[in-house]
Protein backbone atom coordinates (compact mmCIF):
# COMPACT_ATOMS: atom_id res chain seq x y z
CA UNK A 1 18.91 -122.97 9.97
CA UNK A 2 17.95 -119.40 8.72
CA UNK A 3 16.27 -117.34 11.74
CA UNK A 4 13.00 -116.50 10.29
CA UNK A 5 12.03 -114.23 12.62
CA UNK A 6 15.27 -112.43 12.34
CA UNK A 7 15.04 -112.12 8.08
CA UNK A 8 11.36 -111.16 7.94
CA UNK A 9 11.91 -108.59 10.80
CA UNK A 10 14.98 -107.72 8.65
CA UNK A 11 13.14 -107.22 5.45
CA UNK A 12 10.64 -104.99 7.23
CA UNK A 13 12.63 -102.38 8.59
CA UNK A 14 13.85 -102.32 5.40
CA UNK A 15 10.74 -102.14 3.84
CA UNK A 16 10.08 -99.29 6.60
CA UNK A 17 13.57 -96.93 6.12
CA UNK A 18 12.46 -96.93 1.90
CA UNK A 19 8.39 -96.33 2.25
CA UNK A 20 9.46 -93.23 4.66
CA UNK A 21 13.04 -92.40 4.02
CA UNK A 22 11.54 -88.94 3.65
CA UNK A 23 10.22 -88.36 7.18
CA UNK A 24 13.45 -89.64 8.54
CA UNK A 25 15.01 -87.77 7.25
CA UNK A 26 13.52 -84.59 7.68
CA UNK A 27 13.16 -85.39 11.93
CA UNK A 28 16.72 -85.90 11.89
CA UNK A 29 17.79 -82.68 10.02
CA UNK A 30 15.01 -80.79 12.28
CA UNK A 31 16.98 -82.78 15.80
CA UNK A 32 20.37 -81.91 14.02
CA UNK A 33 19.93 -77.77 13.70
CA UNK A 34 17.99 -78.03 17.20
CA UNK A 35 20.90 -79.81 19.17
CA UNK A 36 23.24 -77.23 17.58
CA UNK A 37 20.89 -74.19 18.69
CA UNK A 38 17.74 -75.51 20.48
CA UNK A 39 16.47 -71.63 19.75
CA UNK A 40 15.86 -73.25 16.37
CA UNK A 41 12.61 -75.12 17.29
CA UNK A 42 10.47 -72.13 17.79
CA UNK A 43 7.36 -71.01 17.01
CA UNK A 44 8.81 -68.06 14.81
CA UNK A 45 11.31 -70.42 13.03
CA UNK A 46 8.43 -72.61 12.31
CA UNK A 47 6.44 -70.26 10.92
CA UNK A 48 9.38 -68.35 8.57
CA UNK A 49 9.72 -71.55 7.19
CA UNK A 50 6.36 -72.65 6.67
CA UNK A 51 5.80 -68.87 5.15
CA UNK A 52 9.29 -69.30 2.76
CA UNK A 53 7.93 -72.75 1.73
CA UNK A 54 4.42 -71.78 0.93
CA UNK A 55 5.11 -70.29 -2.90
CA UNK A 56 7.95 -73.15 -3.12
CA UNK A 57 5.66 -75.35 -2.19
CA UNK A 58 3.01 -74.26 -5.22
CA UNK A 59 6.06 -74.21 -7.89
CA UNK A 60 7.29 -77.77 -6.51
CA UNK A 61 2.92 -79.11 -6.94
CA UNK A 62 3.13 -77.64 -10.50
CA UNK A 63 6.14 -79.23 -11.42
CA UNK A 64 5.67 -82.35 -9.57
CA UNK A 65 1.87 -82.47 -12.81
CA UNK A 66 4.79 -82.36 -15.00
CA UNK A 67 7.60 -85.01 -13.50
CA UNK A 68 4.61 -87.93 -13.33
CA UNK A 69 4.19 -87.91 -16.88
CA UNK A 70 7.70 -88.37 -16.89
CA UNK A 71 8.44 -84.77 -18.40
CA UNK A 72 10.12 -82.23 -16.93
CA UNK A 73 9.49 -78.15 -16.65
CA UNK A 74 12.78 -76.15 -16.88
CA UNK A 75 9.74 -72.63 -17.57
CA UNK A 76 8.57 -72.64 -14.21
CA UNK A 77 10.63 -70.24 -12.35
CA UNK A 78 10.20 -67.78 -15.34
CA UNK A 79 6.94 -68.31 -15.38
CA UNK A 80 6.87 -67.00 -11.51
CA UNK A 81 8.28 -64.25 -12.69
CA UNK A 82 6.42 -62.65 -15.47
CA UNK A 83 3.25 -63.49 -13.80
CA UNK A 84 5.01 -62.09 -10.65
CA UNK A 85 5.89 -58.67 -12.66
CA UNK A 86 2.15 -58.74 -14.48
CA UNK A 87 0.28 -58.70 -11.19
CA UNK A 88 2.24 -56.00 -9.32
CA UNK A 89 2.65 -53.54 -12.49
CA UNK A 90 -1.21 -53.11 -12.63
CA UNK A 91 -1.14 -52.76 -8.43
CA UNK A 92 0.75 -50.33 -7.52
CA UNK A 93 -1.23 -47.57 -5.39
CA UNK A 94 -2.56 -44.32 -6.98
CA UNK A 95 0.45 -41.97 -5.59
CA UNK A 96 3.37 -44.30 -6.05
CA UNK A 97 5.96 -41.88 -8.09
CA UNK A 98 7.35 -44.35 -10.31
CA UNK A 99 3.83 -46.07 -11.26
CA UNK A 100 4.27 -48.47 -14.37
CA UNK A 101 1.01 -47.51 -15.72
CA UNK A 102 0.60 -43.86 -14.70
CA UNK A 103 -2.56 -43.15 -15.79
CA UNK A 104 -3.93 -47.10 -14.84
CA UNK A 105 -7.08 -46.82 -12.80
CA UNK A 106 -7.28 -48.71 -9.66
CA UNK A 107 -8.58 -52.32 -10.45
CA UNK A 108 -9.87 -54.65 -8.30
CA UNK A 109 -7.75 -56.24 -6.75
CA UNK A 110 -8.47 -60.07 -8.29
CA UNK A 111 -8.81 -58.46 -11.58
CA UNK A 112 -4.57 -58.33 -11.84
CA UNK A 113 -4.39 -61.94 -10.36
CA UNK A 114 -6.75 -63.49 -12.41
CA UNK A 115 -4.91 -61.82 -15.24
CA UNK A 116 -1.62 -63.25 -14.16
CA UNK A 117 -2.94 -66.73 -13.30
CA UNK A 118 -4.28 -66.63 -16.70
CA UNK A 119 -0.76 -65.67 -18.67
CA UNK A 120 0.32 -68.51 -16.51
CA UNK A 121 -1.86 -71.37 -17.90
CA UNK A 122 -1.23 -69.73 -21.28
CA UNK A 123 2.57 -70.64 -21.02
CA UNK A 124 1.86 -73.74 -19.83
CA UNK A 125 -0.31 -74.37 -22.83
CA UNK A 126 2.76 -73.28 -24.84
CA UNK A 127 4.34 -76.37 -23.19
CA UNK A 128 1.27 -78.56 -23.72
CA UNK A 129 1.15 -77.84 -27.14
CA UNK A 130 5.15 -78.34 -27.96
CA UNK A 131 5.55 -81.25 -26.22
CA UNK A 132 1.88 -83.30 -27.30
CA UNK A 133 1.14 -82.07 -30.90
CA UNK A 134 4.89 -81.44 -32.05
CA UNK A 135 6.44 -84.28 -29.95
CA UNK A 136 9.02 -82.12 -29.05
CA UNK A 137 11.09 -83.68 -25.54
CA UNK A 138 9.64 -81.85 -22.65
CA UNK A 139 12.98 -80.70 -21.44
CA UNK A 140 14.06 -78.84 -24.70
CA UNK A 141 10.21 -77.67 -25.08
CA UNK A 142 10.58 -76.21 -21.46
CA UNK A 143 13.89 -74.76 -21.94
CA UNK A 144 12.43 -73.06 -25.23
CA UNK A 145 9.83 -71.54 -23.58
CA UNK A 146 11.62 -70.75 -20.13
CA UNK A 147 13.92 -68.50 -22.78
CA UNK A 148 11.07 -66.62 -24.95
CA UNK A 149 8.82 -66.42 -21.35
CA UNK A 150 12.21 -64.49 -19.65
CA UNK A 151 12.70 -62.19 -22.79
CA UNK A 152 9.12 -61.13 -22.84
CA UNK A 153 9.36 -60.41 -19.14
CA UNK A 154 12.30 -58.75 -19.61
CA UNK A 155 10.48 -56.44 -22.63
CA UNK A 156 7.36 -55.63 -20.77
CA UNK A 157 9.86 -54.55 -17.54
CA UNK A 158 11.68 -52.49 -19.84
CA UNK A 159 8.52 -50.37 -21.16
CA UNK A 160 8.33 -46.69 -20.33
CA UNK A 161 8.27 -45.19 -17.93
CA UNK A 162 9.45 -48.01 -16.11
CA UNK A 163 12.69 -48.75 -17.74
CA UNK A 164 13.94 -52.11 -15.89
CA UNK A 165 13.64 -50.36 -12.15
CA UNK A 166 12.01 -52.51 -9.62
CA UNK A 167 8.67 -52.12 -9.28
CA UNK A 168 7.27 -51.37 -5.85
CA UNK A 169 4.56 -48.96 -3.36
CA UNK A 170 2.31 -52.46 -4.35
CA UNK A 171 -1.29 -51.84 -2.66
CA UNK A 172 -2.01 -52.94 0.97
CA UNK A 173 -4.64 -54.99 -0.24
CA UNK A 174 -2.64 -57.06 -2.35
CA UNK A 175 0.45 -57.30 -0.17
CA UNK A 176 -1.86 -58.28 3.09
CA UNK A 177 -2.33 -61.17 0.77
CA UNK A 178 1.35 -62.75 1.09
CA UNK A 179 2.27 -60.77 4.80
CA UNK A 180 -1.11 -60.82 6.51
CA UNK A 181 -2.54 -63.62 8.86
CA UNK A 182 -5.43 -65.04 10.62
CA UNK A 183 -5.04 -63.83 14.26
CA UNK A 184 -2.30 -61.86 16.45
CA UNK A 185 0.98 -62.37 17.19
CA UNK A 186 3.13 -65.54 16.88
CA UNK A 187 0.27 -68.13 16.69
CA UNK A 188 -1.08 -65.93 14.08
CA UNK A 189 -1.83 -68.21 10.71
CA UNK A 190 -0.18 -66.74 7.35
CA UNK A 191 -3.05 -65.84 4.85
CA UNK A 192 0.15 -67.73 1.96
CA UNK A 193 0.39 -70.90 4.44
CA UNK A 194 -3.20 -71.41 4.29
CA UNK A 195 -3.29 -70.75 0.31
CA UNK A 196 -0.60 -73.23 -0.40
CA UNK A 197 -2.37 -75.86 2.10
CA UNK A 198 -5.45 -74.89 0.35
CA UNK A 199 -3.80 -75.73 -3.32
CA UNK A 200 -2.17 -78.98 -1.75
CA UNK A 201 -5.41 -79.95 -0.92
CA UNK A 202 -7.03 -79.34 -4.17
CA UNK A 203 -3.81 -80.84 -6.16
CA UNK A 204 -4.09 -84.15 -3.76
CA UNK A 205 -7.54 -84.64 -4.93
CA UNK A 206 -6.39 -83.97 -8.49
CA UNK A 207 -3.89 -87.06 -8.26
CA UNK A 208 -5.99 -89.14 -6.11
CA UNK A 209 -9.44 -88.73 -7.22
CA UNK A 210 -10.32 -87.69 -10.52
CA UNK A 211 -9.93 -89.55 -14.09
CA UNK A 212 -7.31 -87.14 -15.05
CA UNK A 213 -4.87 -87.73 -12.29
CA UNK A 214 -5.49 -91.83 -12.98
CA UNK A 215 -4.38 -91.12 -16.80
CA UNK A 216 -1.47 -89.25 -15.39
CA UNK A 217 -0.06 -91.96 -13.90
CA UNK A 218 -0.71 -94.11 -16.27
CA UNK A 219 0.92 -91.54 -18.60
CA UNK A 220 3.90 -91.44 -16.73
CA UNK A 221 3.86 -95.33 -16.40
CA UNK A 222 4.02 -96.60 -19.62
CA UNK A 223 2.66 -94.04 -22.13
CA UNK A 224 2.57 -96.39 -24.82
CA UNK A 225 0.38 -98.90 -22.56
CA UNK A 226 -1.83 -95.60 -21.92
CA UNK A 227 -2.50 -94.94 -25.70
CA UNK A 228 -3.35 -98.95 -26.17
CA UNK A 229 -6.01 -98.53 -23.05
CA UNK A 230 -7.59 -95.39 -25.27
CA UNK A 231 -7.05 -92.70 -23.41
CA UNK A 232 -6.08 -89.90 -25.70
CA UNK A 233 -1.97 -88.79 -24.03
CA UNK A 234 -1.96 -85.61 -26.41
CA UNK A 235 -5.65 -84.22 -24.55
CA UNK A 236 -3.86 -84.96 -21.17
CA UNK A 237 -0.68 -83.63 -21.23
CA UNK A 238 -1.88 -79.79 -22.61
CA UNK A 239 -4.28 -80.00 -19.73
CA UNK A 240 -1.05 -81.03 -17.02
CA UNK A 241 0.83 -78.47 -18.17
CA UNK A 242 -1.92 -75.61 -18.42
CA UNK A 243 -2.56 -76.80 -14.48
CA UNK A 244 0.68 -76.83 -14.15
CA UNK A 245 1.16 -72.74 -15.66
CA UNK A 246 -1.44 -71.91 -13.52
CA UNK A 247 0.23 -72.88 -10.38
CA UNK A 248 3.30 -70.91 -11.18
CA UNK A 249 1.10 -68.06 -12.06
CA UNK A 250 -0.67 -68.40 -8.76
CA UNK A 251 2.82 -68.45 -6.90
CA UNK A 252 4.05 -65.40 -8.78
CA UNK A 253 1.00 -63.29 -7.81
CA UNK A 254 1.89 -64.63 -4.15
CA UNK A 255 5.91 -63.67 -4.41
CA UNK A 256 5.23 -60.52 -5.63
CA UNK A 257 2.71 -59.95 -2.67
CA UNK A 258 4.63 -61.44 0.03
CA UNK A 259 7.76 -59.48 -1.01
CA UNK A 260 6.27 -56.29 -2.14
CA UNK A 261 7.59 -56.03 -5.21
CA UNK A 262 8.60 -57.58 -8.21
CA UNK A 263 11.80 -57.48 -10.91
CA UNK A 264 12.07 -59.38 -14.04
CA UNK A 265 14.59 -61.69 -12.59
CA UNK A 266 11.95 -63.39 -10.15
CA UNK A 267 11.83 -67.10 -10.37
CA UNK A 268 15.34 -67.54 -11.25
CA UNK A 269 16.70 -71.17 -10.66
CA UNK A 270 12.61 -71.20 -8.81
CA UNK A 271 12.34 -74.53 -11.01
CA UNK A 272 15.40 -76.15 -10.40
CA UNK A 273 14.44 -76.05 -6.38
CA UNK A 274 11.08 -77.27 -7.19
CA UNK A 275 12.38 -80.63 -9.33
CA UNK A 276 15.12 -81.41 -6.55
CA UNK A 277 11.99 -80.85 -4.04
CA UNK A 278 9.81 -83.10 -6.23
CA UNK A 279 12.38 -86.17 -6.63
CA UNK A 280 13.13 -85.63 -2.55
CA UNK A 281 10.19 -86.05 -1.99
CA UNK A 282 9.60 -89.21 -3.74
CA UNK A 283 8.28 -88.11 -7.47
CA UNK A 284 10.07 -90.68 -9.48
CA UNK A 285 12.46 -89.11 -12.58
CA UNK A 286 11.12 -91.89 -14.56
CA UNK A 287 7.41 -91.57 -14.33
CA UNK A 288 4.50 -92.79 -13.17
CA UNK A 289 5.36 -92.11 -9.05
CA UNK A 290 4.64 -89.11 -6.30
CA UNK A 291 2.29 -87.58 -3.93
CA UNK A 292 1.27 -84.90 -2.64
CA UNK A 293 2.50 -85.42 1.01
CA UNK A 294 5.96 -86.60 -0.23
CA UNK A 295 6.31 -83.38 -2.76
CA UNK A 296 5.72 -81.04 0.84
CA UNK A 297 7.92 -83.01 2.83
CA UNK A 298 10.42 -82.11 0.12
CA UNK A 299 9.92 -78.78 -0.08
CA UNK A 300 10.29 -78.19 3.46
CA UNK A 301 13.59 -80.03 3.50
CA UNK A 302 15.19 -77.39 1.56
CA UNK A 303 13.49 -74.63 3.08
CA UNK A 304 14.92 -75.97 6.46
CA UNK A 305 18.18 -76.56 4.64
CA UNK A 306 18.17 -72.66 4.01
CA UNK A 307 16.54 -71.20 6.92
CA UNK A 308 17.95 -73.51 9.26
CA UNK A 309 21.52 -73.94 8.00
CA UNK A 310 21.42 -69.89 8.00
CA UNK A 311 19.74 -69.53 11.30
CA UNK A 312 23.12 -71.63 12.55
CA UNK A 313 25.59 -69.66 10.61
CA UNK A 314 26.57 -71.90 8.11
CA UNK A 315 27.76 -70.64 4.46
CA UNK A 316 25.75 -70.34 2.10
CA UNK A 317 28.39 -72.56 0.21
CA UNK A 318 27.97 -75.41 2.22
CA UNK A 319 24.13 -75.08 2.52
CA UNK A 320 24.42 -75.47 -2.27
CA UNK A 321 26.81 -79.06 -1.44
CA UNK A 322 24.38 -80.24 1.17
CA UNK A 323 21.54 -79.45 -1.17
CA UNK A 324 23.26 -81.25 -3.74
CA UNK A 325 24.55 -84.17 -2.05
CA UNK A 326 20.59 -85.11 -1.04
CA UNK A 327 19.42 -84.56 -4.75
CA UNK A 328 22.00 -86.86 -5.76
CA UNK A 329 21.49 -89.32 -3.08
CA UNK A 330 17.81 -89.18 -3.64
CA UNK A 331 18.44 -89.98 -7.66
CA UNK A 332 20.04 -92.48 -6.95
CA UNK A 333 17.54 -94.04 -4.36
CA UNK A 334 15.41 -93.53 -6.67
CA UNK A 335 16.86 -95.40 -9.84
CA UNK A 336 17.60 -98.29 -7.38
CA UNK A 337 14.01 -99.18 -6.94
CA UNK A 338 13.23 -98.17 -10.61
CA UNK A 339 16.22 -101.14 -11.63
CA UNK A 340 15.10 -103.71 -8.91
CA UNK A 341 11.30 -103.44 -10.34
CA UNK A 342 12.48 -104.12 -13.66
């Protein structure tokens, strides 16, 4: 006879390993680097990563709008870096040589950011309205508008007097926004950590709470069930991805702070990070699938990847087939569960 005991304890580690996969595997990467330099698990290393994963972080919630409707947003990174480019062009301070606006006055600070958030949701409304009213696939409507977004940026950097050089001497009040903190010295708390907690927080109830994160999933789980049920698929999707633009448009403003600057070729390959973050951390390629908690986890499994992988001396090389050998094995996770429920 069949041990009982033995098969249902079986099936629930099993059921265990696949509900947090995630978590596992993020301990064991964080024991891994540790055991190979214990300097590693530090309060500074913890808080360059959490710092490097903050704007990632914001990219990876904005995408993550996009992947549950099972879409996809190949704009994003571009995105992060026109908005990036907008905000620090009009914040530069009054004596900078090279200003991009010489004769600019000197605006309030949130007046730029707004501004930027704003050409943010406008791109995502781009995306909205390609993908909803012309039924254009979201991954040719994204890499459309990733294109035209990274030729106006490149435009609007070329301008006189700037001429394509990298625009810095930002303001102290805007870059205190990416590099200051809450408190002194190590167990000081990043002004970005607590923004991108802040967004998390806001995004979480957005998925968990409100009518428009239940049509998202319902979207993203059968969108021809969804338009049966009434609710109107076109409305929803130009408001995801108009949330979604204003995310990256929110993390530009915060690159450009955090690294003082900003160049027209911000954001490269940003989105391509943020998808692999998003299916990582459990946001399902084929709809319908993610949270909140899974889409950080994610994130900070490639930051560690990168900081950590550095922080031991390991090539950059190896740290791109690591990276890729966990997207792939994540995929395919992933489509294993989607075949077994069917």
């Amino acid at each position: 006879m069949l041990n009982t005991k033995k098969l249902g304890g079986s099936k629930s580690m099993q059921s265990f390993t696949s509900q947090y996969a995630i978590y596992i595997v993020l301990v064991l990467l964080v024991i891994g680097i540790t055991i190979y330099n214990p300097s590693f698990l530090s309060i500074d290393s913890l808080r360059n990563i959490l710092i490097q994963s903050s704007t990632r972080a914001i990219i990876a919630l904005g995408v993550a709008f996009i992947l549950i409707t099972a879409g996809t947003d190949l704009s994003a990174g571009r995105i992060v870096g026109l908005t990036a480019v907008v905000s620090a062009s009009m914040l530069q301070t009054a004596t900078y040589a090279n200003r991009f606006f010489p004769d600019l006055p000197q605006l309030k600070v949130i007046v730029p950011i707004v501004l930027a958030i704003l050409v943010g949701l406008i791109c995502g409304l781009l995306n909205g309205l390609v993908v909803a009213k012309l039924n254009v696939p979201p991954f040719i409507a994204t890499l459309g508008t990733m294109v035209v977004v990274y030729g106006i940026n490149s435009m609007y950097f070329d301008m006189d007097p700037n001429n394509s050089q990298p625009i810095g001497g930002l303001r102290k009040d805007f870059t205190k926004i990416g590099s200051g903190s809450i408190g002194e010295g190590q167990y000081s708390i990043p002004y970005i950590v607590l923004i991108a907690i802040f967004v998390a927080f806001i995004v979480w109830v957005i998925f968990n709470k409100t009518k428009l994160g239940k049509n998202m999933y319902a979207i993203g789980g059968n969108v021809q069930a969804a338009k049966v049920s009434g609710i109107n698929v076109a409305k929803y999707l130009i408001y995801i991805y108009m949330i979604a633009g204003a995310l990256y448009g929110l993390a530009g403003v915060l690159e450009a702070s955090r690294t003082g600057g900003a160049t027209n070729n911000y954001g490269n390959m940003y989105e391509l990070d943020a998808i692999a973050a998003c299916v990582v951390g459990g946001v399902s390629t084929t709809g319908g699938i993610g949270t909140v908690p899974g889409v950080m986890v994610g994130v900070l499994i490639f930051t560690i990847i990168n900081y950590g992988l550095t922080f031991i001396g390991i090539s950059p090389y190896w740290q791109l087939i690591v990276k890729g050998l966990i997207i792939v094995a994540a995929v395919a996770f992933d489509m294993r569960k989607y075949a077994a429920k069917k």
